[in-house]
C-alpha atoms as a PDB file:
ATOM      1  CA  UNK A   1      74.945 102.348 123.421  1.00  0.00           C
ATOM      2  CA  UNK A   2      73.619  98.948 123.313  1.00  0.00           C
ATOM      3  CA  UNK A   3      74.432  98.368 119.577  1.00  0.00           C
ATOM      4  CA  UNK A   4      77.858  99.268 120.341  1.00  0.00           C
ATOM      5  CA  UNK A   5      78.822  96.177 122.299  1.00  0.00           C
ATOM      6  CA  UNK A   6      78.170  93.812 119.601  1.00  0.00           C
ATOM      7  CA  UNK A   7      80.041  96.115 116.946  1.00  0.00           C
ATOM      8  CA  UNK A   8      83.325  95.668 119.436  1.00  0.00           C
ATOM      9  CA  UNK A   9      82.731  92.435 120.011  1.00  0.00           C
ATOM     10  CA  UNK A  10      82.769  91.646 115.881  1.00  0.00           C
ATOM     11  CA  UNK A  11      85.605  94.029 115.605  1.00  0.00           C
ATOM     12  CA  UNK A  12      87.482  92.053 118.497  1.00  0.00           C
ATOM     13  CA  UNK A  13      86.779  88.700 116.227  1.00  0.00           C
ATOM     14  CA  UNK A  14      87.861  89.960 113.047  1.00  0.00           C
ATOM     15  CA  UNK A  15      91.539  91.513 115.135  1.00  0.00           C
ATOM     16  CA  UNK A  16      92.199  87.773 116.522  1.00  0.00           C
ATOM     17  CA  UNK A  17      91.072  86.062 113.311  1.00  0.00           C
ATOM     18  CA  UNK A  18      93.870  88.494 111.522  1.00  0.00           C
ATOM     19  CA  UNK A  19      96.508  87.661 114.419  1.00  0.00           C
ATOM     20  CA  UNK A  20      96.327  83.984 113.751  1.00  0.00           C
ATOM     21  CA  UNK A  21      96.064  84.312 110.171  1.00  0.00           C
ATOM     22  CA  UNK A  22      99.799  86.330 110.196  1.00  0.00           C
ATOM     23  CA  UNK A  23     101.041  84.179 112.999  1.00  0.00           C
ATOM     24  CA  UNK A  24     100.260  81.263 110.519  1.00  0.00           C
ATOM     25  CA  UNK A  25     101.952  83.029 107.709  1.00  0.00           C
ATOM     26  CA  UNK A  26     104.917  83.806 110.000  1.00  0.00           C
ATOM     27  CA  UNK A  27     105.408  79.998 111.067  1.00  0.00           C
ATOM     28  CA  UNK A  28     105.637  79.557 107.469  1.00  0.00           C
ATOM     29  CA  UNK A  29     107.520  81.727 105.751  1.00  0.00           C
ATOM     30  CA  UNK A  30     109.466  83.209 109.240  1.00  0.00           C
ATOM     31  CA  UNK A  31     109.178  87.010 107.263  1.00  0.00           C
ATOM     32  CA  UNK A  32     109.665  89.479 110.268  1.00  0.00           C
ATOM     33  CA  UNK A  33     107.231  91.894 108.988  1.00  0.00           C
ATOM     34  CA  UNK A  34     104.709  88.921 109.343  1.00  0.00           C
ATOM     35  CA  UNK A  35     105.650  88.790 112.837  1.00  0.00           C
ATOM     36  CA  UNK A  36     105.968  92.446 113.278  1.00  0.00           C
ATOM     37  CA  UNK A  37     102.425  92.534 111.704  1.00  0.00           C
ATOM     38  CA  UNK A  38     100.855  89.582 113.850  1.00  0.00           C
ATOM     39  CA  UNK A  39     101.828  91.428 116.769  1.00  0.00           C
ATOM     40  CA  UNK A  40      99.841  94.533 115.866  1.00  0.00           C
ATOM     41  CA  UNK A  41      96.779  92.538 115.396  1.00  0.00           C
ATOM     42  CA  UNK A  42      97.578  91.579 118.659  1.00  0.00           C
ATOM     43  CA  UNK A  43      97.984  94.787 120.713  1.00  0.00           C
ATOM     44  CA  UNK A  44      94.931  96.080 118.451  1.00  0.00           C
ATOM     45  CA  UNK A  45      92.802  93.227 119.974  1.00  0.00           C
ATOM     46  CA  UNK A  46      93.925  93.878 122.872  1.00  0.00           C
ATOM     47  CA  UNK A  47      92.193  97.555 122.251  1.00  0.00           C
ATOM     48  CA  UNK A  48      89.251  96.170 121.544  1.00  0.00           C
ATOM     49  CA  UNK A  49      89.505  94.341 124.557  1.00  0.00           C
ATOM     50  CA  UNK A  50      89.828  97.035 127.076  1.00  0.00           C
ATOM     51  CA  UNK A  51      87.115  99.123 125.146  1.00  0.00           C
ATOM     52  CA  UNK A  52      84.481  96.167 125.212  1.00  0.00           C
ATOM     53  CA  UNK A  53      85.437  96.147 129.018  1.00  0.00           C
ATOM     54  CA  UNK A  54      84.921  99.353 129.813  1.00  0.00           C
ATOM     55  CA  UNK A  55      81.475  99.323 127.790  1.00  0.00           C
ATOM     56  CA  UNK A  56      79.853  96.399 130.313  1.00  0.00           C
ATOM     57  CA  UNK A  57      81.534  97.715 133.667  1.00  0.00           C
ATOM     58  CA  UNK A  58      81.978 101.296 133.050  1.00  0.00           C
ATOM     59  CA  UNK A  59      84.783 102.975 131.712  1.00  0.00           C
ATOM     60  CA  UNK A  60      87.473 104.289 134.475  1.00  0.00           C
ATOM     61  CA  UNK A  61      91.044 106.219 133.376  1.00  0.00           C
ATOM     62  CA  UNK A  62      93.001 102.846 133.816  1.00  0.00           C
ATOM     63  CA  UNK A  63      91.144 101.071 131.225  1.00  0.00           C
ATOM     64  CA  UNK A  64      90.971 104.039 129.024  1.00  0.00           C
ATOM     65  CA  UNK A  65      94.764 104.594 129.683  1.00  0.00           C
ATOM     66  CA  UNK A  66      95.017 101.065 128.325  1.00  0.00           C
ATOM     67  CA  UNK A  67      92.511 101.666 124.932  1.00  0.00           C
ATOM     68  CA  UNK A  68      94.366 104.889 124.086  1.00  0.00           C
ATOM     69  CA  UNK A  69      97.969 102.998 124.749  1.00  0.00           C
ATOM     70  CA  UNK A  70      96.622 100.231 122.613  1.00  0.00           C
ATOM     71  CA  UNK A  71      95.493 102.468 119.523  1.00  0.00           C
ATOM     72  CA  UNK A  72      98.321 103.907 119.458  1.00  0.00           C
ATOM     73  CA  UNK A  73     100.929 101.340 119.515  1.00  0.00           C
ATOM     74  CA  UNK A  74      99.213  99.486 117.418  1.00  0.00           C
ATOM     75  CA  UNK A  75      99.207 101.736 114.600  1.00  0.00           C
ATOM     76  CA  UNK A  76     103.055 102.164 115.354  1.00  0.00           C
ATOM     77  CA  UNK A  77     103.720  98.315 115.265  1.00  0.00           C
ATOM     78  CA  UNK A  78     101.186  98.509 111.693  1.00  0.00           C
ATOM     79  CA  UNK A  79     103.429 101.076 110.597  1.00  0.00           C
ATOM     80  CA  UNK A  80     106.622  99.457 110.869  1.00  0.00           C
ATOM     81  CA  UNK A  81     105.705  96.166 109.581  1.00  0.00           C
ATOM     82  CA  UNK A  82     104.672  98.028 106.665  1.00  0.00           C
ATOM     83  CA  UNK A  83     107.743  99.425 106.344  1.00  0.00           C
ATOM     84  CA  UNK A  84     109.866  96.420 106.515  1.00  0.00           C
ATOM     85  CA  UNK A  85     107.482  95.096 103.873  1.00  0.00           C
ATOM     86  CA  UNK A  86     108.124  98.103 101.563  1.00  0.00           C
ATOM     87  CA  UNK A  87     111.830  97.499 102.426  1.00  0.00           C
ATOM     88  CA  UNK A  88     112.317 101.246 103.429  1.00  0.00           C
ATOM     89  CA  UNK A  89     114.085 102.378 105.941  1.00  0.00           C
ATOM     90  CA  UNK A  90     112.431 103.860 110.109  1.00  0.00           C
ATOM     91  CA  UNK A  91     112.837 107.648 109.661  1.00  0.00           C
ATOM     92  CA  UNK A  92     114.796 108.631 113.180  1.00  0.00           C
ATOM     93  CA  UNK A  93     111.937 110.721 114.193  1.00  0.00           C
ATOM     94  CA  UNK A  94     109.526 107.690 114.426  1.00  0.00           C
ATOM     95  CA  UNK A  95     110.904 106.912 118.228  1.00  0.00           C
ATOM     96  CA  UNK A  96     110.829 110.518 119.524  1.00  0.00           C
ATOM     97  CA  UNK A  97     107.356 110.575 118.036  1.00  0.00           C
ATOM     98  CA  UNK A  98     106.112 107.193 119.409  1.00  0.00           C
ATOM     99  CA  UNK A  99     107.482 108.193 122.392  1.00  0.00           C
ATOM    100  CA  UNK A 100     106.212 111.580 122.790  1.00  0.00           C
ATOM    101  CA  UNK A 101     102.648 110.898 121.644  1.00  0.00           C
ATOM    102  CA  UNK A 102     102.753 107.662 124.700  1.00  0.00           C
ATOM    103  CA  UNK A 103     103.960 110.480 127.190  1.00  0.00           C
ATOM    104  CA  UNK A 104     101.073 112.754 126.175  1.00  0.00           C
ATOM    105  CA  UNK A 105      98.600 110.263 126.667  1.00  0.00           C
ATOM    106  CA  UNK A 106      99.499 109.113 129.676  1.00  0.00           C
ATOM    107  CA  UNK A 107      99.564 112.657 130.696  1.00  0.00           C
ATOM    108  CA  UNK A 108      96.008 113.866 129.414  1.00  0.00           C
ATOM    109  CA  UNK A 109      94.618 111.088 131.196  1.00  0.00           C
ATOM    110  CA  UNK A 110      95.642 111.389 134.034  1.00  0.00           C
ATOM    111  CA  UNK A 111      94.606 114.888 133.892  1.00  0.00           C
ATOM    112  CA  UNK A 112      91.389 114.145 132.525  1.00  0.00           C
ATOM    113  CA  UNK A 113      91.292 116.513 129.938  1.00  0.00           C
ATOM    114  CA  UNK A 114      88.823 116.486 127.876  1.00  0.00           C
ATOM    115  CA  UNK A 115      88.409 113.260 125.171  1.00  0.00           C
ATOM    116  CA  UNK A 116      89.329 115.625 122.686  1.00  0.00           C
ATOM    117  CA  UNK A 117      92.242 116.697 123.700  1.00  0.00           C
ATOM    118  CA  UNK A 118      93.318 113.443 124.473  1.00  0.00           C
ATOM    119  CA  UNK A 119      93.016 111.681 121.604  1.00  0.00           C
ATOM    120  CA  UNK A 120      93.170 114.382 118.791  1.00  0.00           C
ATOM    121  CA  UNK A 121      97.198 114.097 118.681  1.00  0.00           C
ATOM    122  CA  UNK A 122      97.231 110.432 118.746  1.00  0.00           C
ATOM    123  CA  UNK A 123      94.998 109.703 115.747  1.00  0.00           C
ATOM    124  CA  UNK A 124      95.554 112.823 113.751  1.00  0.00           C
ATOM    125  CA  UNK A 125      99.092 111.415 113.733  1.00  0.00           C
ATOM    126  CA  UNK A 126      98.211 107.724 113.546  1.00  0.00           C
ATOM    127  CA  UNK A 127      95.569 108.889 110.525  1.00  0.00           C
ATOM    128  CA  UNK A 128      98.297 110.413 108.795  1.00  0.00           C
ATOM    129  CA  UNK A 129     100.628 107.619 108.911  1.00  0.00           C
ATOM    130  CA  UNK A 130      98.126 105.528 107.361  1.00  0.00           C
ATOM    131  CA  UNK A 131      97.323 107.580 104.828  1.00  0.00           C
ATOM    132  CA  UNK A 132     101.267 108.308 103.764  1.00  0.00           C
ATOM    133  CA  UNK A 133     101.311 104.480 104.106  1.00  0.00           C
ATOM    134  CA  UNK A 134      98.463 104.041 101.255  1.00  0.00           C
ATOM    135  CA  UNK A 135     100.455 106.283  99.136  1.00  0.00           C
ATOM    136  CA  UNK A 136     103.513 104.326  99.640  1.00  0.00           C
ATOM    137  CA  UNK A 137     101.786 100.865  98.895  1.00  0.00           C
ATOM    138  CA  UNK A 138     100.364 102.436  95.552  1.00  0.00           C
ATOM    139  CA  UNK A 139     103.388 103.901  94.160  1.00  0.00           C
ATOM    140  CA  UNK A 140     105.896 100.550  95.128  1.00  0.00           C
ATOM    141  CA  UNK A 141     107.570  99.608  91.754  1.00  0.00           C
ATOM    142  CA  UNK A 142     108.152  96.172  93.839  1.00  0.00           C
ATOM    143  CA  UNK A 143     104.436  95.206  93.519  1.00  0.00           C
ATOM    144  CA  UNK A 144     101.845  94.640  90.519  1.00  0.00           C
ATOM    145  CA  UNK A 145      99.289  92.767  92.289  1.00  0.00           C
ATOM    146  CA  UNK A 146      95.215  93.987  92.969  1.00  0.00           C
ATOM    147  CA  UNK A 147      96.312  93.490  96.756  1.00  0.00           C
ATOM    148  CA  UNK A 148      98.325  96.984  96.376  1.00  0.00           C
ATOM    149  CA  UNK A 149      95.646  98.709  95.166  1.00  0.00           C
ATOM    150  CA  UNK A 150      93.075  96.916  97.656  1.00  0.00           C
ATOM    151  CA  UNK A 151      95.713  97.850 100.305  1.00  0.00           C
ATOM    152  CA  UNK A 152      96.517 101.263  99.705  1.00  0.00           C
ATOM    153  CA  UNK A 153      93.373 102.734  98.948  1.00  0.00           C
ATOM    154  CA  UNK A 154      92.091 100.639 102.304  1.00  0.00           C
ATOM    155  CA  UNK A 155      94.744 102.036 103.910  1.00  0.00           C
ATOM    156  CA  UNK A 156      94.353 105.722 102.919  1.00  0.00           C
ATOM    157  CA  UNK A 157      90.574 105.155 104.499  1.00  0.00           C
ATOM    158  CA  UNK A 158      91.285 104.008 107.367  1.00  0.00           C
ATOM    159  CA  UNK A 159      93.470 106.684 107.952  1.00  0.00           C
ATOM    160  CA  UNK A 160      90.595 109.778 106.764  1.00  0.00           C
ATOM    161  CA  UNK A 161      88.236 107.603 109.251  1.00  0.00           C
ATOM    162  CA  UNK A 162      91.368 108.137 112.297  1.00  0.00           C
ATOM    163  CA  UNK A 163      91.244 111.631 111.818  1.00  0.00           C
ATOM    164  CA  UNK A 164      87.442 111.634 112.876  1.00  0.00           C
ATOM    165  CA  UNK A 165      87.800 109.630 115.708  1.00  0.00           C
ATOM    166  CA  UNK A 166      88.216 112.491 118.297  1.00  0.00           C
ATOM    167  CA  UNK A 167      84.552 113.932 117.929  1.00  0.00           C
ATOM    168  CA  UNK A 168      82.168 111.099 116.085  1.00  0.00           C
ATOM    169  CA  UNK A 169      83.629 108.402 118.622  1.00  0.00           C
ATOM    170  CA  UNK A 170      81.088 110.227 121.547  1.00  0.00           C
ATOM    171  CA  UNK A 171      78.199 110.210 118.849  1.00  0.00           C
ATOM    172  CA  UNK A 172      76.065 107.688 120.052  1.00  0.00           C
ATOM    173  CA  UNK A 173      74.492 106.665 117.041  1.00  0.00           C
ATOM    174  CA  UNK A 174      77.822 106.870 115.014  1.00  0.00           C
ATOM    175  CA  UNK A 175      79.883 104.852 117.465  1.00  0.00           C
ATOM    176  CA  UNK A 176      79.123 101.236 116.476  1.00  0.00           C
ATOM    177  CA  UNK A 177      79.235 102.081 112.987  1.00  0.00           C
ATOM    178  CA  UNK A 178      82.496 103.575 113.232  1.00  0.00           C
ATOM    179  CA  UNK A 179      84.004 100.886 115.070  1.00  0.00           C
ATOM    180  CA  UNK A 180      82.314  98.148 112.416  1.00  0.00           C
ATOM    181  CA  UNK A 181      83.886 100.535 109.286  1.00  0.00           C
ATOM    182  CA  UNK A 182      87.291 100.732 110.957  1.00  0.00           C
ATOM    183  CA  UNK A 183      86.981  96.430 111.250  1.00  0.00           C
ATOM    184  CA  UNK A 184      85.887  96.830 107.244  1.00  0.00           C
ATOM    185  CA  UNK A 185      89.267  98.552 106.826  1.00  0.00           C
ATOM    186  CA  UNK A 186      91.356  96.732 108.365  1.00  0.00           C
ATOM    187  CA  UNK A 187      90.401  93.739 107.004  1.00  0.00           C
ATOM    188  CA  UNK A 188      90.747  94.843 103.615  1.00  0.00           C
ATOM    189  CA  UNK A 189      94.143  96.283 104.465  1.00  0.00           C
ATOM    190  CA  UNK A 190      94.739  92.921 105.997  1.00  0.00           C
ATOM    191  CA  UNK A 191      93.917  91.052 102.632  1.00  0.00           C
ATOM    192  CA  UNK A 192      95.331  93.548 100.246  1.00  0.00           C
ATOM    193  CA  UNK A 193      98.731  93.260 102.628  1.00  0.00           C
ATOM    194  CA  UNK A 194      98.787  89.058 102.314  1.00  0.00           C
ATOM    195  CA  UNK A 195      97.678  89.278  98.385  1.00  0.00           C
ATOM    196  CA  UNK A 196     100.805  91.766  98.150  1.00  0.00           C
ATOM    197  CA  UNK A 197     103.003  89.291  99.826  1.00  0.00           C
ATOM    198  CA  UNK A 198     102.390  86.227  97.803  1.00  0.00           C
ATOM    199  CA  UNK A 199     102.800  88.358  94.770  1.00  0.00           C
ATOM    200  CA  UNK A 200     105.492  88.908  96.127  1.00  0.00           C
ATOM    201  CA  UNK A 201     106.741  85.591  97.168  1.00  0.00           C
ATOM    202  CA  UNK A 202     105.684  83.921  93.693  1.00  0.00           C
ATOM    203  CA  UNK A 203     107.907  86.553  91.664  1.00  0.00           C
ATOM    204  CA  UNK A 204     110.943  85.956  93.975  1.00  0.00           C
ATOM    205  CA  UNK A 205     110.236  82.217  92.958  1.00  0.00           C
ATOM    206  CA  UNK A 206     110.191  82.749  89.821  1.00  0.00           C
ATOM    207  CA  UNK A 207     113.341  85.302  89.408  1.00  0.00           C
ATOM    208  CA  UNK A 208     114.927  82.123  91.982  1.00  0.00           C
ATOM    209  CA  UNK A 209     114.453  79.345  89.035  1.00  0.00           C
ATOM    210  CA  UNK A 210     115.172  82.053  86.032  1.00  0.00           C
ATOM    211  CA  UNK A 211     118.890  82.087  88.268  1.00  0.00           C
ATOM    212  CA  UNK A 212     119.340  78.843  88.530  1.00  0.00           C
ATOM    213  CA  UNK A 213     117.949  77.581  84.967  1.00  0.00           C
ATOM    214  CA  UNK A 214     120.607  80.606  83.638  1.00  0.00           C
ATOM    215  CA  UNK A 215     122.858  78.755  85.446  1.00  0.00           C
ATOM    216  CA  UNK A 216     122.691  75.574  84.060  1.00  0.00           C
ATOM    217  CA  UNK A 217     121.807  77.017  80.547  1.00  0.00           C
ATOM    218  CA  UNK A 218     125.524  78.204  80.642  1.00  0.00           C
ATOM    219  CA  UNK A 219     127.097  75.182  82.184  1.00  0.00           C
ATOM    220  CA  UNK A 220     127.720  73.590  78.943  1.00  0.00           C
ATOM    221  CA  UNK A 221     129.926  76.637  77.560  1.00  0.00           C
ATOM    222  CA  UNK A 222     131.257  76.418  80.494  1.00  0.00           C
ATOM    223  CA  UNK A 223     133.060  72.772  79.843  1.00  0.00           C
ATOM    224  CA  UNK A 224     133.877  74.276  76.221  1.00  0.00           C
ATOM    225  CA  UNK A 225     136.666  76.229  77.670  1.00  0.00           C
ATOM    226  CA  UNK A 226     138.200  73.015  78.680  1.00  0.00           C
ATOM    227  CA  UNK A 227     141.964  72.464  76.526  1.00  0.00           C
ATOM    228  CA  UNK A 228     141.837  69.312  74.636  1.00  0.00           C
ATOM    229  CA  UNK A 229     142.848  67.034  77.554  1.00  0.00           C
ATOM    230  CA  UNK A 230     139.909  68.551  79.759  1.00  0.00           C
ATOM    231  CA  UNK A 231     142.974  69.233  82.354  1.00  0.00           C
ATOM    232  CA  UNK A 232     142.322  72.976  82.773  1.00  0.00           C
ATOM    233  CA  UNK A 233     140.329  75.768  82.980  1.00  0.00           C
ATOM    234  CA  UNK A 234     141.064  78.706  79.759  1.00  0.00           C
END
């Protein structure tokens, strides 16, 4: 597993690197899914964190309690920044679910069931999300840019890669791989997101000055309507 401590470690860098590049964006624009988004980074990190730790001391359920916690909140965080971004509306079953999924692994943990069983709900549902989420960024009316398509189809991988995470995440030779293809994804997901949203930005510019250069356009007429004396309004 030697090869697998440097693959956290870059995947740790690249997490932090994305937090302060969204936490920049944020202080910028002040967009709450920015914020939302930064703050997935964060808790993601934060992941990495506990896994890397576990990796040099040995693992033990209260840092593995923390990884799983971590993955999974994460994703939910992910998932409703996207959201906000798409401007759609939090089903009501996201809470129960978030919820649910945090109770049962807490639960299997403590147990110790086996890692199967502990993190097959987790990231079947977490893979799913992200995959519903690609679909969502690639049918959006709301944006034209290559950052939807870079996005969504990122998005849509990382979530097929989730759903594997259950059984190739104990393959020693697979492990640091995985983790380093998961970092590919989310950094692409990361860029497609942030080319999105100054697509986005530059069109709501641009609709901003059409307004107010219709505006003025009709200003003119406007004073036309004046009587003769230019005393009142027709």
């Amino acid at each position: 597993m030697d090869a697998l401590n440097p693959a956290i470690l870059a995947s740790l860098s690249s997490s932090l690197f994305l937090a302060l590049i969204y936490a920049y964006f944020y202080s910028e624009d002040r967009e709450l899914y920015m914020r939302t988004w930064m703050v997935s980074w964060v808790i993601y990190s934060l992941r990495l964190f506990f896994q890397l730790v576990a990796e040099l001391t040995g693992s033990s359920i209260l840092l593995t309690l923390a990884d799983q916690l971590a993955a999974w909140i994460s994703g939910v965080v992910l998932f409703l920044g996207t959201l906000e971004f798409l401007r759609k509306r939090v089903s009501r079953w996201v809470w129960p679910a978030a919820i649910g999924i945090s109770a049962w692994i807490v639960l299997s943990i403590s147990l110790e069931l086996p890692f199967e069983v502990q993190t097959v709900p987790s990231f079947f549902i977490s893979g799913g999300i992200y995959i519903w989420l690609g679909i969502l960024l690639l049918r959006s009316p709301a944006i034209s840019s290559p950052g939807k398509s870079l996005a969504g189809w990122a998005f849509i991988l990382w979530g097929v890669h989730k759903l594997n995470y259950p059984w190739l995440r104990q393959v020693d030779w697979f492990a640091p791989w995985g983790f380093l293809l998961a970092t590919l994804l989310a950094f692409t997901v990361a860029v497609g997101v942030i080319l999105a949203y100054n697509q986005r930005i530059r069109a709501e510019l641009r609709e901003s000055e059409e307004r107010i250069r219709t505006l003025f356009e009709k200003a003119p007429l406007s004073y036309q309507s004046l009587d003769g004396n230019g005393a009142s309004w027709r």
